[in-house]
Protein backbone atom coordinates (compact mmCIF):
# COMPACT_ATOMS: atom_id res chain seq x y z
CA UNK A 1 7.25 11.50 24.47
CA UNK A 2 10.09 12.85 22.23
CA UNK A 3 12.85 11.73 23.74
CA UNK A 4 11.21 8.31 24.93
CA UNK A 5 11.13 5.08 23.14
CA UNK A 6 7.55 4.64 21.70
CA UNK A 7 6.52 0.92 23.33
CA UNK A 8 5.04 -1.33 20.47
CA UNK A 9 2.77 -3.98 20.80
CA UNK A 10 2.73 -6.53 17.54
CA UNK A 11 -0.31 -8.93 16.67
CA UNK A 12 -0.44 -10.87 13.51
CA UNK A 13 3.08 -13.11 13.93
CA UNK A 14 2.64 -14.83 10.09
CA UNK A 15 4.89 -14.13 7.77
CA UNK A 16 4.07 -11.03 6.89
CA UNK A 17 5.43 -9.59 10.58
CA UNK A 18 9.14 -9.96 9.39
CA UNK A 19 8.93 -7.46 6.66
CA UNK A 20 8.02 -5.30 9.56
CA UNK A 21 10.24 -6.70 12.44
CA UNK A 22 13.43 -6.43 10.58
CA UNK A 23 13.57 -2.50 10.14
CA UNK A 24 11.42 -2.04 13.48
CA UNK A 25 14.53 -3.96 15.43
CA UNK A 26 16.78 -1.16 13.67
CA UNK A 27 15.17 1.76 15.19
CA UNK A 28 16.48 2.87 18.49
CA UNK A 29 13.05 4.89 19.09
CA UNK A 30 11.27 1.95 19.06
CA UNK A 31 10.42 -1.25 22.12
CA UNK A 32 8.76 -4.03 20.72
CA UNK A 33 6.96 -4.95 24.30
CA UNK A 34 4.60 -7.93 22.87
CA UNK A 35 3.47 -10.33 20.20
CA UNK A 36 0.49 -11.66 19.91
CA UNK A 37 -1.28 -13.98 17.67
CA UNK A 38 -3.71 -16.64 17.38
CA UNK A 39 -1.50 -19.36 17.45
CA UNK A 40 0.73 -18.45 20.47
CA UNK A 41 3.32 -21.00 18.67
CA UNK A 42 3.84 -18.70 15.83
CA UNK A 43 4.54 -15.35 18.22
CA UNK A 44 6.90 -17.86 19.75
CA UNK A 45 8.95 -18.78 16.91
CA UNK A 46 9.05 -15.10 16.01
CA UNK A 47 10.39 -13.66 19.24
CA UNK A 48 12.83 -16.98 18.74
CA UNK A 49 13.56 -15.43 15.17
CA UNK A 50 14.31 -12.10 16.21
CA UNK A 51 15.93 -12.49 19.84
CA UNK A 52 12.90 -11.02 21.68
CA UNK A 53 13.79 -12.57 24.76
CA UNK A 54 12.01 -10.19 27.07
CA UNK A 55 8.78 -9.83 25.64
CA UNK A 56 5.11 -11.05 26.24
CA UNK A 57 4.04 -13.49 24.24
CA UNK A 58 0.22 -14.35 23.82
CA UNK A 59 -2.78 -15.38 22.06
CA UNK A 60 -5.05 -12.74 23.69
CA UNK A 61 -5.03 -9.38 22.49
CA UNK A 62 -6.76 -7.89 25.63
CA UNK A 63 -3.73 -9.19 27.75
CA UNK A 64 -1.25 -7.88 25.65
CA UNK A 65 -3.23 -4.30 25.92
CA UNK A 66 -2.78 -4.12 29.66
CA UNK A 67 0.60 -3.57 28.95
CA UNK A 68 -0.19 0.21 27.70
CA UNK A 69 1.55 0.20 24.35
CA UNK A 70 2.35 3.62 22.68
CA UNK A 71 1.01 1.86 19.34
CA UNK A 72 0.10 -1.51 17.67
CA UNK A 73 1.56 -3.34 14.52
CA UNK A 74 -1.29 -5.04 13.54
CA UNK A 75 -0.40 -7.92 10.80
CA UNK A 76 -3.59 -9.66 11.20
CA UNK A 77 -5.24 -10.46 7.96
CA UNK A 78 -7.67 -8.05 6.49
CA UNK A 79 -10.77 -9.52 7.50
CA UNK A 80 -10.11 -8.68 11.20
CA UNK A 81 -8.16 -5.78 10.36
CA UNK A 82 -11.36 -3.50 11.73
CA UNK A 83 -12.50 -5.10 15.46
CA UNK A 84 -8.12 -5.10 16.28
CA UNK A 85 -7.86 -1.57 14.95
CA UNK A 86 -10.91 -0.20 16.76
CA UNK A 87 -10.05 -2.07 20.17
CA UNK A 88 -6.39 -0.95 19.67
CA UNK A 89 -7.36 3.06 19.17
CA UNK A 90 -10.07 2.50 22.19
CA UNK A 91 -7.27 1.45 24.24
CA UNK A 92 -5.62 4.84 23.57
CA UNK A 93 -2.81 3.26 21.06
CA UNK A 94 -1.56 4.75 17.48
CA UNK A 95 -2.30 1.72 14.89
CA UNK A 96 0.16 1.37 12.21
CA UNK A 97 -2.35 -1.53 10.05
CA UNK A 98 -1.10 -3.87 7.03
CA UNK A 99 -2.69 -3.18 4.21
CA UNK A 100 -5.79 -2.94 2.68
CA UNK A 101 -6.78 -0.63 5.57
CA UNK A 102 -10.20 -2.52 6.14
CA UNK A 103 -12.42 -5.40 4.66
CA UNK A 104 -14.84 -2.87 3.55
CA UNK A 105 -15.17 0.54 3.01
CA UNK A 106 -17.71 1.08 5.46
CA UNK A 107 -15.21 -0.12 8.24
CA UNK A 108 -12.63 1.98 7.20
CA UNK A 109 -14.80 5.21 7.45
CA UNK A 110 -15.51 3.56 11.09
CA UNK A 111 -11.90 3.25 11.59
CA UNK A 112 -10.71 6.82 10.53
CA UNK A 113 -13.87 8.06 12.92
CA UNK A 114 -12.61 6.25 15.78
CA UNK A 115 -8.86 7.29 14.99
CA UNK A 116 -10.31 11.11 15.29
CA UNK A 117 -12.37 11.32 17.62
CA UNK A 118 -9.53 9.83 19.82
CA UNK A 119 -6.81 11.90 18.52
CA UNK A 120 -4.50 8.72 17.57
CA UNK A 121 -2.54 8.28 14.25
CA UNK A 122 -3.82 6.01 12.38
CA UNK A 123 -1.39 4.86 8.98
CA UNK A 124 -1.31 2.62 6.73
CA UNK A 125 1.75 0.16 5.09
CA UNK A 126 1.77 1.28 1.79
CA UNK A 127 5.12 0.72 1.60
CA UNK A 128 5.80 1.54 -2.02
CA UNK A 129 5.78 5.36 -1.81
CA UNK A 130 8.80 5.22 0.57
CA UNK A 131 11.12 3.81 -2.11
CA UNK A 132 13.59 6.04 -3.62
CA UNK A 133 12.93 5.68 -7.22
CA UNK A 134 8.87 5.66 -6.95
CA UNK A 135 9.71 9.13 -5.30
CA UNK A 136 12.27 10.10 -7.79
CA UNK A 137 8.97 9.89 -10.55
CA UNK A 138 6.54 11.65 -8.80
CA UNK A 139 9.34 14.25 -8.37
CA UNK A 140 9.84 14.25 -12.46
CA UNK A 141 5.87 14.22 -13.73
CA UNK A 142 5.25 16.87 -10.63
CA UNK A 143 7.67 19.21 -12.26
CA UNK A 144 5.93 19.19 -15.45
CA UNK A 145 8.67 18.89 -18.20
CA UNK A 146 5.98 16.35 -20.30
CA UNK A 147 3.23 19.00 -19.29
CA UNK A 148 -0.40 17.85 -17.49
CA UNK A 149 -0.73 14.11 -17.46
CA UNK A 150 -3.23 12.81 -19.67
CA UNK A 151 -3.18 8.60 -19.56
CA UNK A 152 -1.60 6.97 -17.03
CA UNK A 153 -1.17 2.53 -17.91
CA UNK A 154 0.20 0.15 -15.66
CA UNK A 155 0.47 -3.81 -15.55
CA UNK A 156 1.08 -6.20 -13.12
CA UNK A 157 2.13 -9.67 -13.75
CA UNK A 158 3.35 -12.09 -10.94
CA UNK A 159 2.56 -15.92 -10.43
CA UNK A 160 2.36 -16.20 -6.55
CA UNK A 161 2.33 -18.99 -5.28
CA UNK A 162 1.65 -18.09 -1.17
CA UNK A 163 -0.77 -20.98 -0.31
CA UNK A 164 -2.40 -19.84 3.26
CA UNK A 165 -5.60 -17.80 3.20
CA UNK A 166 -4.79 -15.91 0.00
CA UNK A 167 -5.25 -18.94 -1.91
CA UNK A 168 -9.07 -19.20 -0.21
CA UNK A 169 -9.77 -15.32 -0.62
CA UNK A 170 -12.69 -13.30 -2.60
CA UNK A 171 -11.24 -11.38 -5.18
CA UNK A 172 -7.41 -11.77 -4.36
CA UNK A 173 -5.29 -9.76 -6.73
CA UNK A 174 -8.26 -6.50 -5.84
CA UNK A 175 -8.39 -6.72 -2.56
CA UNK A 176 -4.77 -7.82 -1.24
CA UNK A 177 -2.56 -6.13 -4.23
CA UNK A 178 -4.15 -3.90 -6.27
CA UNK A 179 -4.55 -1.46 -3.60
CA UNK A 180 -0.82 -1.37 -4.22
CA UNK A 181 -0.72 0.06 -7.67
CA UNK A 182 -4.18 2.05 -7.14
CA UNK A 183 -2.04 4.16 -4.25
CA UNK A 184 0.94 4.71 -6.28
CA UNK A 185 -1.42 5.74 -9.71
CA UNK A 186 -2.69 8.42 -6.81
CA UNK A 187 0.55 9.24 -5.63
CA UNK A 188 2.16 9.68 -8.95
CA UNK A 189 -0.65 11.23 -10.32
CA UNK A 190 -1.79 13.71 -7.45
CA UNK A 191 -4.89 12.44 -8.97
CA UNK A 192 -8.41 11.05 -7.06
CA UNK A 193 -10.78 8.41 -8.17
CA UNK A 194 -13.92 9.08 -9.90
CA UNK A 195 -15.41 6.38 -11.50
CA UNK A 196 -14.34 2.56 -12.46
CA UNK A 197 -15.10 -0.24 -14.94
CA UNK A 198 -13.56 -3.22 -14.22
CA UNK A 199 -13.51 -6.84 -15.54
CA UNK A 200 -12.70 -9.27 -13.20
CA UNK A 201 -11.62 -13.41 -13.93
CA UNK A 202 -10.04 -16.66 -13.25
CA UNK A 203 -7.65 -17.59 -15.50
CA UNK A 204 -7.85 -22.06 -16.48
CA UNK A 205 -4.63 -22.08 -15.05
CA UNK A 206 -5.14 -20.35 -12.18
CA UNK A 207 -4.34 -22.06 -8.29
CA UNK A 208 -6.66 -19.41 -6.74
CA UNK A 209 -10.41 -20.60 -5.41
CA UNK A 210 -11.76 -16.97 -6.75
CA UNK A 211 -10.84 -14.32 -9.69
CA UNK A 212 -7.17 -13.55 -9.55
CA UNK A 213 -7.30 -11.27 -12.47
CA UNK A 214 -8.68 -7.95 -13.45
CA UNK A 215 -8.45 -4.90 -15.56
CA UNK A 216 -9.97 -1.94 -14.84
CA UNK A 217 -10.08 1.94 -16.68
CA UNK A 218 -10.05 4.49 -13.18
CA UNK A 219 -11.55 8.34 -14.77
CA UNK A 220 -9.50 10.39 -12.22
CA UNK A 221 -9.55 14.17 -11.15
CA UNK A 222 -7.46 16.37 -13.46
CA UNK A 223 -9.52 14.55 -16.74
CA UNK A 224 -6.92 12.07 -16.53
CA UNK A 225 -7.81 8.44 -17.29
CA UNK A 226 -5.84 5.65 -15.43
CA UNK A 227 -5.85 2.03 -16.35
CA UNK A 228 -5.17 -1.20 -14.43
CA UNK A 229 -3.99 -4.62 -16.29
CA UNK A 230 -3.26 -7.49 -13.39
CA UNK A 231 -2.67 -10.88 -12.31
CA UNK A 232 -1.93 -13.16 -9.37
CA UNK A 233 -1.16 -15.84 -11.59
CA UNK A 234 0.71 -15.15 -14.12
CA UNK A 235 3.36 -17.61 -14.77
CA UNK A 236 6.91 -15.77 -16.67
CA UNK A 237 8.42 -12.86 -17.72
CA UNK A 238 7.38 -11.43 -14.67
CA UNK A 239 7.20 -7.30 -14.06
CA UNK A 240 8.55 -5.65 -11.08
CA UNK A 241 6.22 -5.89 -7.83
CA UNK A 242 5.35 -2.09 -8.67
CA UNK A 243 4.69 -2.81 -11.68
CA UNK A 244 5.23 -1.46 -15.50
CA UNK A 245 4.05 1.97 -16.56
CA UNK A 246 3.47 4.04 -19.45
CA UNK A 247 2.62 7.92 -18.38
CA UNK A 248 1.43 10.33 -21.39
CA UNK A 249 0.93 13.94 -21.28
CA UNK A 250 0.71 16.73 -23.37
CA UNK A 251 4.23 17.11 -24.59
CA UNK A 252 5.54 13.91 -24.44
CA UNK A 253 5.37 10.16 -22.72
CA UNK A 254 7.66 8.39 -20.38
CA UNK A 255 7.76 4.14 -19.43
CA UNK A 256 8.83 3.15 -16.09
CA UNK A 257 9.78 -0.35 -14.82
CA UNK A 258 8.96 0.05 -11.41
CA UNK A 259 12.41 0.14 -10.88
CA UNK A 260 14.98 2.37 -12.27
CA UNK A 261 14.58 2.26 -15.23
CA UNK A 262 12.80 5.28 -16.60
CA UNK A 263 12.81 6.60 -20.14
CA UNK A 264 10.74 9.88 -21.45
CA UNK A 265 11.14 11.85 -24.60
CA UNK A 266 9.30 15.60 -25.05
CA UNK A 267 8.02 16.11 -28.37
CA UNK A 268 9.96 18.94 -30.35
CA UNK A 269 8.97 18.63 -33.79
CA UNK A 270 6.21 20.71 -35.38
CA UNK A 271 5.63 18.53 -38.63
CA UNK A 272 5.52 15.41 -40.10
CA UNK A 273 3.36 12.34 -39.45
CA UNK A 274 5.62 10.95 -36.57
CA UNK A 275 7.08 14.18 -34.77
CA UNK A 276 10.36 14.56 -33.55
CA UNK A 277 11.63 13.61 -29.90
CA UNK A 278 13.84 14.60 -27.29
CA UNK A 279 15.32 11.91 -24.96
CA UNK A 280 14.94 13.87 -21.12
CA UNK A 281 16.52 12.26 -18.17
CA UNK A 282 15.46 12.01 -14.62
CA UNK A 283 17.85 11.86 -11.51
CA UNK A 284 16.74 9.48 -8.77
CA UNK A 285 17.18 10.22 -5.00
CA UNK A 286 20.13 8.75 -2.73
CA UNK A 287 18.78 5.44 -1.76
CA UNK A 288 18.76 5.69 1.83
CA UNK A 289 18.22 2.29 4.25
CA UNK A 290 16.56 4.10 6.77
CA UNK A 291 14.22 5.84 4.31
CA UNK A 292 12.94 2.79 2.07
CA UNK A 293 10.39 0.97 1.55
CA UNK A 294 8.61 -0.68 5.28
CA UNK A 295 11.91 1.20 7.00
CA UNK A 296 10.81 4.44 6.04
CA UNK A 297 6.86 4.18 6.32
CA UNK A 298 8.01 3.19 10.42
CA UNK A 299 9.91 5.99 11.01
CA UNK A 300 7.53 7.94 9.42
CA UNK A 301 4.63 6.70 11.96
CA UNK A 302 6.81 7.02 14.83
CA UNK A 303 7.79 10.70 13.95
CA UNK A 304 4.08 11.36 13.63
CA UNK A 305 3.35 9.96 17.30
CA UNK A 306 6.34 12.28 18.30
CA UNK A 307 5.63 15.70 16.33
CA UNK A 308 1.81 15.44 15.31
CA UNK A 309 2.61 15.47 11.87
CA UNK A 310 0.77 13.35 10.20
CA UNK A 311 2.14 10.49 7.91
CA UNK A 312 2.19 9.81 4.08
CA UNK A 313 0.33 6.79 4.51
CA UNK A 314 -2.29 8.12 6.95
CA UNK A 315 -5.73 6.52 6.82
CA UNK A 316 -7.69 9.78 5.96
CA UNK A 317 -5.44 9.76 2.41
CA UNK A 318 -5.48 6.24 2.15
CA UNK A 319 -9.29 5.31 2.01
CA UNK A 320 -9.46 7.00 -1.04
CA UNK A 321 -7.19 4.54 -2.47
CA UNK A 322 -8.93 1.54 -0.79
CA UNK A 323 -12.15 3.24 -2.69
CA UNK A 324 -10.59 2.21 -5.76
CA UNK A 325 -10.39 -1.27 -4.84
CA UNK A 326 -14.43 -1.66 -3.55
CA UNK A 327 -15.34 -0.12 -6.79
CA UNK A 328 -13.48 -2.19 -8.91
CA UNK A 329 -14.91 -4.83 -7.16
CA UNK A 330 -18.17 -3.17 -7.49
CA UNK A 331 -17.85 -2.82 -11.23
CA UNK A 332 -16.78 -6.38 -11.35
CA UNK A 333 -20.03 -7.82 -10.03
CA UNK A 334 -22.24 -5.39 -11.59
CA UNK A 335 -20.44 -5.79 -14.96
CA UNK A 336 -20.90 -1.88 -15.74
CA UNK A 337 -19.24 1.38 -14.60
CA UNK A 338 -19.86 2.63 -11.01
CA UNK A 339 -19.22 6.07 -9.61
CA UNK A 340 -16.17 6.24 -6.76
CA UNK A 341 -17.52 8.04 -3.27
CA UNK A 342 -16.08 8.26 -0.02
């Protein structure tokens, strides 16, 4: 299969499906051999959006399967995220999945089973780790030059207004974007969940049927404490959609805008009541197209279907991340700390 083109069937044609579309159309090791979705009108319109001229189009996922794919896109919201995934890896396919990787953590155990036991490659599109600067930080707090890590805060703070099913959906900002922000603390961190209290709300203002907003303290491996401030609905002076940090450790702290702009001092003072500082700078990677964001998380898939490597994103990682999300939501309803297990 190395030198072939790895045949791709799609299924989930919302919106969603350009984000992936757009870089999928730019790699050459890639056929995009159906689209599939519910509404057969909306696959339609997309192979009309993209110039798919030669492709099945359907509203039945068996049908499209016949076709032997290498691996499915599946853009299907998260509720049926599990019965596609599990008839896609039964049908001998590689599943790259939208995030969150499963409704509930007890289907995403089911889903990393059945991705084992039939030696497919299950991933993930957590999209953020495969941006340049979000790498260029983990580089910089992996080299140590602030020492260990010792509180990690981040906020997130976007009014978004996406009508659909979102607007319908048990605990939105949890479920469909914190898993996000709980995958980059991890990342960044090279740090694992161990326990959560979370609060979780509905703001008066709020266009959302259920709680759109939630903060939550994560204890994580390492002794290092993580918290999580966050809304769907929060209207002005937006942050970034990775969000605002503030990383302290031993030596010295650092604030990130999600972006690229990153500040740390190291301490270097030995007295006085406010010690003295030492601005330290941090070089970001070459911003490469082909290695951002959705672009780079696809060619990372499709060079684990050709080499066996497996991906950043893969679901065996990942579910640890989506543990973060049940237990907030856990903590939430229970209204008292809650132990993280996997």
């Amino acid at each position: 299969m190395e030198n072939e083109r790895i045949k791709v069937v799609l299924i989930g044609c919302g919106a969603i499906s350009a984000a992936w579309l757009v870089p999928t159309l730019k790699e050459k090791k890639i056929k995009i051999i159906g689209l599939v979705d519910v509404n057969k009108n909306n696959a339609e319109a997309k192979a009309h959006q993209f110039k798919l001229h030669n492709v099945f189009i359907s509203s039945n996922f068996d049908e499209a399967l016949k076709l032997k794919p290498d691996a499915v896109f599946n853009c299907t919201p998260p509720e049926i995220h599990y019965e596609t995934t599990i008839e896609a890896l039964k049908n001998g396919c590689h599943v790259l999945v939208e995030k969150p990787l499963a409704h509930s953590l007890y289907h995403a155990k089911k889903m990393v089973e059945e991705a084992e036991k039939r030696n497919k490659i299950l991933s993930v599109i957590q999209n953020r780790r495969y941006y340049h600067y979000i790498r260029g930080v983990q580089k910089f707090l992996s080299l140590k030059k602030l020492g260990n890590l010792t509180t990690v805060n981040s906020e997130f703070y976007i009014g978004a207004h996406f009508g659909g099913f979102r607007d319908e959906m048990k605990h939105v900002l949890l479920l469909d974007m914190a898993i996000h922000t709980f995958d980059m603390a991890r990342f960044l961190t090279c740090a694992d969940p161990i326990s959560v209290y979370c609060h979780e709300w509905n703001p008066l203002n709020s266009w959302y049927k259920y709680d759109a907003s939630a903060n939550a303290i994560f204890e994580m491996t390492g002794g290092i404490i993580y918290t999580y401030l966050g809304s769907w609905c929060a209207e002005g002076v937006n942050t970034s959609w990775a969000g605002n940090w503030r990383f302290i450790a031993e030596k010295g702290s650092a604030i990130w805008d999600g972006m690229d702009k990153f500040f740390a001092q190291i301490v270097t003072g030995k007295k006085g009541f406010i010690r003295k500082t030492k601005d330290i700078k941090i070089s970001f990677p070459d911003k490469k197209e082909e290695n951002e964001g959705h672009h780079g998380l696809i060619r990372d898939f499709i060079c684990a279907i050709k080499t066996g490597k497996k991906p950043m994103t893969a679901a065996q990682d990942n579910i640890k991340s989506l543990a973060m999300v049940f237990g907030a939501i856990e903590s939430a309803k229970k209204k008292k700390r809650v132990e993280i297990t996997i």
